[in-house]
C-alpha atoms as a PDB file:
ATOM      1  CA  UNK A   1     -28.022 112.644 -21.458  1.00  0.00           C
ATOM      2  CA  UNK A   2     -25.658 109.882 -22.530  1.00  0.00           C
ATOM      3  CA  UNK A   3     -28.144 107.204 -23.100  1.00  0.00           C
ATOM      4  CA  UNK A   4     -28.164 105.430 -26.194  1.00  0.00           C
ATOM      5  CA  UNK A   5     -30.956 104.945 -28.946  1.00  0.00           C
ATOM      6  CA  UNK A   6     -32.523 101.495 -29.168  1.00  0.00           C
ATOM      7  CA  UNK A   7     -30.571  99.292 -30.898  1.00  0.00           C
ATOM      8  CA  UNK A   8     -31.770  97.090 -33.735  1.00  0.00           C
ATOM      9  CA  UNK A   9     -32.953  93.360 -32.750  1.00  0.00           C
ATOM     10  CA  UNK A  10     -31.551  90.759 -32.277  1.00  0.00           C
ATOM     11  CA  UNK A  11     -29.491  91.988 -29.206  1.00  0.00           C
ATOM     12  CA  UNK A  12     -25.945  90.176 -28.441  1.00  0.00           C
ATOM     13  CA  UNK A  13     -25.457  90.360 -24.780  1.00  0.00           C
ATOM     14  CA  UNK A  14     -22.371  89.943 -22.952  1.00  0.00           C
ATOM     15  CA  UNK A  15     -23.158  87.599 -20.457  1.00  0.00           C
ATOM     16  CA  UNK A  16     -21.196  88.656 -17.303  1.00  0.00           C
ATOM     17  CA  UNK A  17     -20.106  91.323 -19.276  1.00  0.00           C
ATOM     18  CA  UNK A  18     -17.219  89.174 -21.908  1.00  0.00           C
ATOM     19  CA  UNK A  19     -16.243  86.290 -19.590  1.00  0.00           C
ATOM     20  CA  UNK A  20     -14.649  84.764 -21.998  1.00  0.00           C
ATOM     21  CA  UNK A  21     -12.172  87.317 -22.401  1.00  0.00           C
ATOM     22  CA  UNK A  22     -11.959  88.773 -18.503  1.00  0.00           C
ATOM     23  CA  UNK A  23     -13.190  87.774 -14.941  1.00  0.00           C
ATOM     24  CA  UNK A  24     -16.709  87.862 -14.879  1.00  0.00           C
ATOM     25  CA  UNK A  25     -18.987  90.479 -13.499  1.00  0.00           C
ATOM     26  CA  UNK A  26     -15.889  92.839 -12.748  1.00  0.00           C
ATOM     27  CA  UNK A  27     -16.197  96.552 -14.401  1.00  0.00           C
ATOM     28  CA  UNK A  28     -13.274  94.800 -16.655  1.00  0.00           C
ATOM     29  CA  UNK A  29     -15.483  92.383 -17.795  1.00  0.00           C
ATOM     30  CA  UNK A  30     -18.199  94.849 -18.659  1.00  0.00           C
ATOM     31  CA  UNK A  31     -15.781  97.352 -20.532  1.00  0.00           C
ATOM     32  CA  UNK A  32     -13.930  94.594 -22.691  1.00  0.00           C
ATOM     33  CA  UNK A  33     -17.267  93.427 -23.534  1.00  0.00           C
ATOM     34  CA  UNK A  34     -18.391  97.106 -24.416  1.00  0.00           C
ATOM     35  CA  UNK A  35     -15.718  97.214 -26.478  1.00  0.00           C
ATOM     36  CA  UNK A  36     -16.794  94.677 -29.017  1.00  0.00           C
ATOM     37  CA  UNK A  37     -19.429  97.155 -30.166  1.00  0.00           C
ATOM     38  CA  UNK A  38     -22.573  94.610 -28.890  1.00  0.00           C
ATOM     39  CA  UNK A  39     -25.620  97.215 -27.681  1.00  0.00           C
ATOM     40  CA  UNK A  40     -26.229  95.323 -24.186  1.00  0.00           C
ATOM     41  CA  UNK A  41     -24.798  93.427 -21.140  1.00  0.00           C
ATOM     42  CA  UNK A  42     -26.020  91.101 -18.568  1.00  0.00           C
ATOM     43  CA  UNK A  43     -24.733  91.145 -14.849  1.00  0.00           C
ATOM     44  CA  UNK A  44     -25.969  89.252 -11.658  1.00  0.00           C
ATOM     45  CA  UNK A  45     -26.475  90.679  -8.264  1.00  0.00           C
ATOM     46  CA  UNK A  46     -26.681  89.622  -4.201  1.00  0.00           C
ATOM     47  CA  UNK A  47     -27.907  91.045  -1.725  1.00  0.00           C
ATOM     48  CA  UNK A  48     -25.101  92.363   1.085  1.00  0.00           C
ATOM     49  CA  UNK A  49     -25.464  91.896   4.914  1.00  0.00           C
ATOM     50  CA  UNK A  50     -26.085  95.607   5.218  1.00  0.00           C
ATOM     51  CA  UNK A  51     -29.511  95.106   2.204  1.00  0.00           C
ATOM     52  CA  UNK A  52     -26.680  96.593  -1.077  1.00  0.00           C
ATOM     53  CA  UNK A  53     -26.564  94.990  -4.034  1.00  0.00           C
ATOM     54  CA  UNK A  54     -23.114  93.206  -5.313  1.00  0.00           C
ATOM     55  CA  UNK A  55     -22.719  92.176  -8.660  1.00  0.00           C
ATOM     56  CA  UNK A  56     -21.806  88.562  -8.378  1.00  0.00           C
ATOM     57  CA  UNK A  57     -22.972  85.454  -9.483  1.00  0.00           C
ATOM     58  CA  UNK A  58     -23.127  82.492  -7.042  1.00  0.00           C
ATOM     59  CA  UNK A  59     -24.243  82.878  -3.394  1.00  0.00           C
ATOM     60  CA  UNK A  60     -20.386  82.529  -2.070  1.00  0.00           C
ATOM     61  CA  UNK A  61     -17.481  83.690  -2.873  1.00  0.00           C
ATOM     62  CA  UNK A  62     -15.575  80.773  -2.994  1.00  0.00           C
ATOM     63  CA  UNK A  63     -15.550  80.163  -7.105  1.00  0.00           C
ATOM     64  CA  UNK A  64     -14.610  84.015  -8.138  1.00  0.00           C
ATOM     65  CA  UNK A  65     -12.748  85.496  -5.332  1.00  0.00           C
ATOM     66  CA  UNK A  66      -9.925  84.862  -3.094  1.00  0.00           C
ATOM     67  CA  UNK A  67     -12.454  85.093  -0.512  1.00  0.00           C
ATOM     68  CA  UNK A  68     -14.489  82.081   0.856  1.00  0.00           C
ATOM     69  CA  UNK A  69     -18.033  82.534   2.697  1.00  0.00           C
ATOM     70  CA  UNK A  70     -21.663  83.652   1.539  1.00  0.00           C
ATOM     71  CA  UNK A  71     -22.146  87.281  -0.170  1.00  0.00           C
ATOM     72  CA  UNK A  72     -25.140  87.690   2.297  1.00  0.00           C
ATOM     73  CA  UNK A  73     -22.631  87.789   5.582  1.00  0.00           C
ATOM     74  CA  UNK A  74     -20.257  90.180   4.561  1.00  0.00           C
ATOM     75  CA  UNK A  75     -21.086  94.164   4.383  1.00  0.00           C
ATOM     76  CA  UNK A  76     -20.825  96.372   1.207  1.00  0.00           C
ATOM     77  CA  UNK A  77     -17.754  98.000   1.998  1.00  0.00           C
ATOM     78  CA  UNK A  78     -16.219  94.268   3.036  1.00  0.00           C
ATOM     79  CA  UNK A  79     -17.333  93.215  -0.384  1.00  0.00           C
ATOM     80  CA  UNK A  80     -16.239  96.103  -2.087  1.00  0.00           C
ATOM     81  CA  UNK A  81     -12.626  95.274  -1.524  1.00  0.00           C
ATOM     82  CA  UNK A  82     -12.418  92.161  -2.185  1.00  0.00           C
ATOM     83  CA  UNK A  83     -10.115  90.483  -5.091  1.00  0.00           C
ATOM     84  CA  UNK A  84     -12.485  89.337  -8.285  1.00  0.00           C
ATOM     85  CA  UNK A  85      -9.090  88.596 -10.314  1.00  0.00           C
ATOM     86  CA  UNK A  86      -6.975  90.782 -12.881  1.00  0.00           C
ATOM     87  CA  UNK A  87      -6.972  93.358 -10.359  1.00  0.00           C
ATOM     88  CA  UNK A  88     -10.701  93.810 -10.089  1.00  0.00           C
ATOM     89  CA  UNK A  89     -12.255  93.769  -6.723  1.00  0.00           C
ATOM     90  CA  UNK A  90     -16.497  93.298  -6.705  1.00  0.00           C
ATOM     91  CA  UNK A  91     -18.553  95.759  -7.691  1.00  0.00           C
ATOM     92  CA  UNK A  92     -21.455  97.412  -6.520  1.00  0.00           C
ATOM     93  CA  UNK A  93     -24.220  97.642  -8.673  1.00  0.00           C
ATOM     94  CA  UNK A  94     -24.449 101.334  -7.798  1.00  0.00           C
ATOM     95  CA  UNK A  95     -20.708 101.187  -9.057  1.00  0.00           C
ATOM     96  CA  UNK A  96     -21.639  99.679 -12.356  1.00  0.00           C
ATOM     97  CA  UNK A  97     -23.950 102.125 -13.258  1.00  0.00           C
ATOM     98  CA  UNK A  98     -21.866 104.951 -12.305  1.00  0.00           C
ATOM     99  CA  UNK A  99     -19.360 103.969 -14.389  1.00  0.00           C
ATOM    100  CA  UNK A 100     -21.392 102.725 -17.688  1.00  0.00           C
ATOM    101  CA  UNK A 101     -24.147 105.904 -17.490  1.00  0.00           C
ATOM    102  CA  UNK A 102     -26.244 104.881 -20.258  1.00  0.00           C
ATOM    103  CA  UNK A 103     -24.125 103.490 -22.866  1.00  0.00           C
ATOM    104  CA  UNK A 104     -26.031 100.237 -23.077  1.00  0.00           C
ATOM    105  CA  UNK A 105     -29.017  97.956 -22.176  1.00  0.00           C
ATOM    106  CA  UNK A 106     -28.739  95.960 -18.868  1.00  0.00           C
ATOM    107  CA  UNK A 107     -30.228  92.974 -18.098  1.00  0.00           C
ATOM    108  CA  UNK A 108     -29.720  93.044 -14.605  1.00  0.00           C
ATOM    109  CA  UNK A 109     -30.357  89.107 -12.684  1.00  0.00           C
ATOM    110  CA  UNK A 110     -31.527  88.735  -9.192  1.00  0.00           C
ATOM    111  CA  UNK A 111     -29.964  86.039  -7.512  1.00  0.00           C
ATOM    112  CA  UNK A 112     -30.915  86.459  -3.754  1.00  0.00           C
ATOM    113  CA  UNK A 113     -34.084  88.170  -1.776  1.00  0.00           C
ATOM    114  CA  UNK A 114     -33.310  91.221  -1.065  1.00  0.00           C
ATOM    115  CA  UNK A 115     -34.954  94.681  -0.282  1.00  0.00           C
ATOM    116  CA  UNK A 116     -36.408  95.500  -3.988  1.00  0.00           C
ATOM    117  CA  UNK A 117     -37.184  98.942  -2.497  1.00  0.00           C
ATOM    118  CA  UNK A 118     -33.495  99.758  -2.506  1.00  0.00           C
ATOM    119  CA  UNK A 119     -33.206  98.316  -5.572  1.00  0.00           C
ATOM    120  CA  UNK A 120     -36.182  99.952  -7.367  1.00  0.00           C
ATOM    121  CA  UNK A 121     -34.961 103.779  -5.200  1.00  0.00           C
ATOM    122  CA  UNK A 122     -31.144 102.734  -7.029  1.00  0.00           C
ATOM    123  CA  UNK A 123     -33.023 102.149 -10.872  1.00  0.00           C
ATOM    124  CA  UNK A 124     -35.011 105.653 -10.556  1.00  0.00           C
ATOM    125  CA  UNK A 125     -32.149 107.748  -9.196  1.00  0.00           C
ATOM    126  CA  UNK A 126     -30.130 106.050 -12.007  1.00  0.00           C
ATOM    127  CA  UNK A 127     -32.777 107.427 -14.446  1.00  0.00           C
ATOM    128  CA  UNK A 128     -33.618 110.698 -12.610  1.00  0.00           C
ATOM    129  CA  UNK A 129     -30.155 111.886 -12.958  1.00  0.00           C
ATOM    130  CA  UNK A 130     -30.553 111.276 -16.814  1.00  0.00           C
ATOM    131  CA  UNK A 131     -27.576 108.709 -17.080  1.00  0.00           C
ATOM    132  CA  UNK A 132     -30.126 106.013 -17.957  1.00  0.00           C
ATOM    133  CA  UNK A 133     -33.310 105.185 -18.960  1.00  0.00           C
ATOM    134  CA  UNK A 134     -35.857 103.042 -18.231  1.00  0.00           C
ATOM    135  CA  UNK A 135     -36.362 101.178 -21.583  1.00  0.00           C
ATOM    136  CA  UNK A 136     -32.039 100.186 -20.876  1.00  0.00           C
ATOM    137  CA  UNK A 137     -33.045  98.120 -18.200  1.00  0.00           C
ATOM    138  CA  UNK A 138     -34.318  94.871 -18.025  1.00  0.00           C
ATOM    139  CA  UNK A 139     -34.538  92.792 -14.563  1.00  0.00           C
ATOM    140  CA  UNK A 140     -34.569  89.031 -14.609  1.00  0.00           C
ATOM    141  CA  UNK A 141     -34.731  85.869 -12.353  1.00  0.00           C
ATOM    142  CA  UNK A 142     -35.485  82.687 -12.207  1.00  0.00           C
ATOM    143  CA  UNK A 143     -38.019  83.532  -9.284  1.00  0.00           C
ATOM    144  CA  UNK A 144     -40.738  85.054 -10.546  1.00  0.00           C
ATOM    145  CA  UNK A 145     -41.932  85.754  -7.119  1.00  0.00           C
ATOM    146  CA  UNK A 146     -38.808  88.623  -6.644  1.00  0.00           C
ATOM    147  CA  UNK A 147     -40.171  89.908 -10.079  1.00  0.00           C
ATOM    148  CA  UNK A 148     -44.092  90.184  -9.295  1.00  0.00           C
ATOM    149  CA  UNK A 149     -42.668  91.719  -6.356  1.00  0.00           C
ATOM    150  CA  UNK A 150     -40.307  94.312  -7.849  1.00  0.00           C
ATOM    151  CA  UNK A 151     -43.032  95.111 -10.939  1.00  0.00           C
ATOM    152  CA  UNK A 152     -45.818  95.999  -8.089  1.00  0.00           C
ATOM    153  CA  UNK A 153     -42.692  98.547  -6.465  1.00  0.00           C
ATOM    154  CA  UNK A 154     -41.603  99.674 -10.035  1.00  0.00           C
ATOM    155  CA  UNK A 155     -43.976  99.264 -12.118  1.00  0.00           C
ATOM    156  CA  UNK A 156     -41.890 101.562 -14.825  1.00  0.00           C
ATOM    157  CA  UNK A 157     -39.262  98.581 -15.286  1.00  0.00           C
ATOM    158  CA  UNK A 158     -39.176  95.915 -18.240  1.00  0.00           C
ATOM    159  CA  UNK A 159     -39.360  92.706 -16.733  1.00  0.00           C
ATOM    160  CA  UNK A 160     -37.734  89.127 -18.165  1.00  0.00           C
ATOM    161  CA  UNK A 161     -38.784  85.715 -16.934  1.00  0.00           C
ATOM    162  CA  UNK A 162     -36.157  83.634 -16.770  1.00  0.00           C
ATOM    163  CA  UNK A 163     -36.552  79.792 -17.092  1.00  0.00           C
ATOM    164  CA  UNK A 164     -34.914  76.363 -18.340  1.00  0.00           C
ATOM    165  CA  UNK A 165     -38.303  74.479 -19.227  1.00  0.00           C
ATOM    166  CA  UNK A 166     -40.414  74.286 -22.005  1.00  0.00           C
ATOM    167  CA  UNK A 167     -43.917  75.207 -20.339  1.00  0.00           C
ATOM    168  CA  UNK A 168     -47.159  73.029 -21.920  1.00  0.00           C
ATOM    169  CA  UNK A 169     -48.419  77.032 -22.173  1.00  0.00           C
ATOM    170  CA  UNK A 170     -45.042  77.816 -23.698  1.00  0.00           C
ATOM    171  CA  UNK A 171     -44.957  81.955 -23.249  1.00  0.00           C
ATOM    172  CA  UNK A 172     -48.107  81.995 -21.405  1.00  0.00           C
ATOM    173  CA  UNK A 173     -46.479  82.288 -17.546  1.00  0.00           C
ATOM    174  CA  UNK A 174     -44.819  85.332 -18.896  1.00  0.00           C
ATOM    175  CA  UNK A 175     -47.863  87.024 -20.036  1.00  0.00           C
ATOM    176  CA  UNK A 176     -49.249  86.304 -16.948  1.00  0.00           C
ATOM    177  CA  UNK A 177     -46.424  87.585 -15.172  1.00  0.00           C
ATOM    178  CA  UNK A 178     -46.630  91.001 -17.203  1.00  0.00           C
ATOM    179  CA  UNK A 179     -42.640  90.332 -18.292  1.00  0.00           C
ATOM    180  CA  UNK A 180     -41.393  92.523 -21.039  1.00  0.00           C
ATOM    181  CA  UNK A 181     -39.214  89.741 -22.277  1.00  0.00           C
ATOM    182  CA  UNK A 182     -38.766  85.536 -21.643  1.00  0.00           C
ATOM    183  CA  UNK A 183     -35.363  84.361 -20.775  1.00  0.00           C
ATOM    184  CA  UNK A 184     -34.957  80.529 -22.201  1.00  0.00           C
ATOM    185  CA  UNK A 185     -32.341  78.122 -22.215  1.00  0.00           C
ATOM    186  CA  UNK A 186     -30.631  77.196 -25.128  1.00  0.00           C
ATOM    187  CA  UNK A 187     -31.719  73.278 -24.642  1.00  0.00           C
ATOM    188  CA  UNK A 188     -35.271  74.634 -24.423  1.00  0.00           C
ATOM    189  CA  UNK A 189     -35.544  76.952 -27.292  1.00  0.00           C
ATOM    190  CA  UNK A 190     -38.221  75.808 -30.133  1.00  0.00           C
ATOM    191  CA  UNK A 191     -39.847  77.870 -32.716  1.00  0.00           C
ATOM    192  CA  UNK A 192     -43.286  77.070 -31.298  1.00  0.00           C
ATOM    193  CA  UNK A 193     -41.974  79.291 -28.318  1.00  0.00           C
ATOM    194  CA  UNK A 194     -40.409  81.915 -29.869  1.00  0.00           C
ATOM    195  CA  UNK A 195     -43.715  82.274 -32.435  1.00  0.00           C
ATOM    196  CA  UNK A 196     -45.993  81.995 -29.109  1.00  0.00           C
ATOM    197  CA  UNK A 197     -43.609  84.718 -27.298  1.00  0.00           C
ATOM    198  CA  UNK A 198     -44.054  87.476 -30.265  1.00  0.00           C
ATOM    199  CA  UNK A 199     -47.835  86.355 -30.963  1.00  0.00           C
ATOM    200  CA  UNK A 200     -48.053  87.712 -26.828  1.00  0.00           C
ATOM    201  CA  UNK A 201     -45.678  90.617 -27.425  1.00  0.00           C
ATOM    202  CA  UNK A 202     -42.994  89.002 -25.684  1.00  0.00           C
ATOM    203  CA  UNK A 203     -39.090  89.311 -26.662  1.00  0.00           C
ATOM    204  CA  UNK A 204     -37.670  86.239 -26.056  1.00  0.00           C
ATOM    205  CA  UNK A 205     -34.074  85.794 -25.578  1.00  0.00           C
ATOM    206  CA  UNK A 206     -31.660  82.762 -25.244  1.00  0.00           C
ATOM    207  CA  UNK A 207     -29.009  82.045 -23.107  1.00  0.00           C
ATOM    208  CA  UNK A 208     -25.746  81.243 -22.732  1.00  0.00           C
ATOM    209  CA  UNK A 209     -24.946  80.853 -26.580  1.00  0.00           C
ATOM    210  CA  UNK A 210     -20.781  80.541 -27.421  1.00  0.00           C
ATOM    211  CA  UNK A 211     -20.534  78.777 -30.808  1.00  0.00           C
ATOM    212  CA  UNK A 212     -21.039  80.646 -34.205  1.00  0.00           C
ATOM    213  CA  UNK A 213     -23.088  78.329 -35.755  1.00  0.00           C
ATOM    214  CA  UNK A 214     -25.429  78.206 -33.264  1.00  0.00           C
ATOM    215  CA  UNK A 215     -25.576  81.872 -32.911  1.00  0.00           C
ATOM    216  CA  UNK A 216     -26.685  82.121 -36.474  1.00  0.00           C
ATOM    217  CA  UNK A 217     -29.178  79.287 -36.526  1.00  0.00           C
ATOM    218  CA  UNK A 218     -30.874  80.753 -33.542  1.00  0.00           C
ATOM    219  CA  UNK A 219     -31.296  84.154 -35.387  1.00  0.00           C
ATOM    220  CA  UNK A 220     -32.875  82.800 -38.560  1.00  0.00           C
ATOM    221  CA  UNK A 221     -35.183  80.868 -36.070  1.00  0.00           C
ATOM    222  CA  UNK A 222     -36.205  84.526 -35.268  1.00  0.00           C
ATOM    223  CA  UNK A 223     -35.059  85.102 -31.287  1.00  0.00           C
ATOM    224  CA  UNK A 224     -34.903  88.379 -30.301  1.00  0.00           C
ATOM    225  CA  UNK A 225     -31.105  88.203 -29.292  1.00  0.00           C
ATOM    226  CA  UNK A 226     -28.784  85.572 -26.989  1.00  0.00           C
ATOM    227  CA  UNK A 227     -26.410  85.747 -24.433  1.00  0.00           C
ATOM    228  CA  UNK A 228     -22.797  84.824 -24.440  1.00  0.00           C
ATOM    229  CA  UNK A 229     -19.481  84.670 -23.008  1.00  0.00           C
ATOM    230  CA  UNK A 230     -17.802  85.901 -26.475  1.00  0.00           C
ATOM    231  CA  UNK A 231     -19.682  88.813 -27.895  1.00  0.00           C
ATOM    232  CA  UNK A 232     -17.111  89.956 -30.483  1.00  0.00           C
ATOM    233  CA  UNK A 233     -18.031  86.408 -31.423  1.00  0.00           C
ATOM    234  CA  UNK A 234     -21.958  87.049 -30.939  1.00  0.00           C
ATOM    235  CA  UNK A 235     -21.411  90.296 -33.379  1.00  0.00           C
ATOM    236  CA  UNK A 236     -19.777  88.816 -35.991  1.00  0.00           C
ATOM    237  CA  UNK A 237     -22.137  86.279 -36.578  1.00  0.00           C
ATOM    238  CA  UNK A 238     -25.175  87.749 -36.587  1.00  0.00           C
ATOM    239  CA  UNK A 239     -23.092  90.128 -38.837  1.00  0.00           C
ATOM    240  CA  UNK A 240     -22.286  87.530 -41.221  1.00  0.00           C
ATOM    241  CA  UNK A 241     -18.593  88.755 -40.814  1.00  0.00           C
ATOM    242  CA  UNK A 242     -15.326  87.766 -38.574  1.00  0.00           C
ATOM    243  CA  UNK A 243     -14.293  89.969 -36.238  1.00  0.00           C
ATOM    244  CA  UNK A 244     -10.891  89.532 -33.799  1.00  0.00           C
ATOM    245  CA  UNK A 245     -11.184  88.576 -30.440  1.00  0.00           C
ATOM    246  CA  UNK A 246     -11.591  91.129 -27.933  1.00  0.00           C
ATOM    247  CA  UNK A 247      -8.908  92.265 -25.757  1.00  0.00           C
END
């Protein structure tokens, strides 16, 4: 088995894998962020015209590829080939975790409906074949509808509510929900919440967090970990030490 143990809290995660540093959500992106030494990444998938799941952020292609159209009217294999920059071309999410087997946590974001019973099938062959585990995966959206959903298919996978508000119940929706973890924005973040989240048993993570000083004054706030688009930067100062850039 090549999966890793769990890794000490908080968590850096390279958002889009190191966008800073490489074009995001490419296998590039993932390895340069990999590289850094951080324990965990975050991707975003679509769901294909042919019900696969791409790993892509917006609905269309227009922003990240030299392609122009929606994700959901072109096929897997179409996708596939298409030009992500630095000679990437769009993964698959079946690609990605062929290629990372178990070397990190993934927090993996849905960004379209799609059929969550390929999606939960894709998760347990991932973990049946003993590349991954279940505890390295962590499946997030802003619709907590596609998560109630997927948790009633898989019940076996960690959950994270993602959301940009400060609720009057503060963690309480994602106790409700049965999340694993709550997903906040950085504007939102209060320690009120993040005391609320643990009192429920909730991780609570930030997002997307790219100066130093922040980075730092989050962690002494107590947050579970943060996304961002540098994570040799995220390392280094949760580290207390500089680090170079990554490749």
């Amino acid at each position: 088995m090549n999966t890793i143990p769990p890794p000490p809290f908080p968590w850096v995660f390279g958002h889009r894998g190191a966008m800073g540093y490489a074009p995001e959500n490419t296998l590039l992106s993932f390895k340069t962020a990999l590289t850094c030494g951080i324990p965990a990444l975050e991707l975003d998938i679509h769901s294909s015209k042919d019900q696969n799941w791409v790993v892509i952020h917006d609905d269309t292609l227009d922003r990240t590829t030299d392609h122009k159209g929606r994700v959901r009217d072109f096929s897997s294999s179409e996708l596939r080939k298409i030009w992500a920059g630095a000679d990437q071309t769009l993964p698959l999410l079946v690609d990605v975790l062929d290629a990372l087997k178990g070397t990190c946590i993934l927090n993996i974001e849905i960004k379209s409906d799609g059929l969550f019973t390929g999606l939960a099938k894709l998760l347990t062959q991932a973990v049946e074949t003993k590349e991954w585990s279940w505890d390295q995966f962590i499946i997030s959206s802003f619709n907590h509808h596609w998560l109630k959903t997927l948790s009633q298919i898989c019940p076996q996978v960690r959950i994270g509510a993602l959301t940009a508000s400060l609720h009057l119940d503060y963690a309480a929706f994602a106790e409700k929900l049965g999340s694993w973890s709550i997903h906040v924005s950085r504007e939102c973040i209060d320690k009120t919440l993040i005391d609320d989240a643990h009192a429920r048993g909730l991780k609570i993570f930030v997002y997307t967090v790219n100066q130093t000083e922040e980075m730092q004054e989050l962690t002494k706030m107590g947050i579970d970990g943060f996304f961002t688009n540098y994570p040799d930067r995220g390392l280094a100062a949760i580290q207390g030490v500089q680090k170079p850039p990554a490749p």
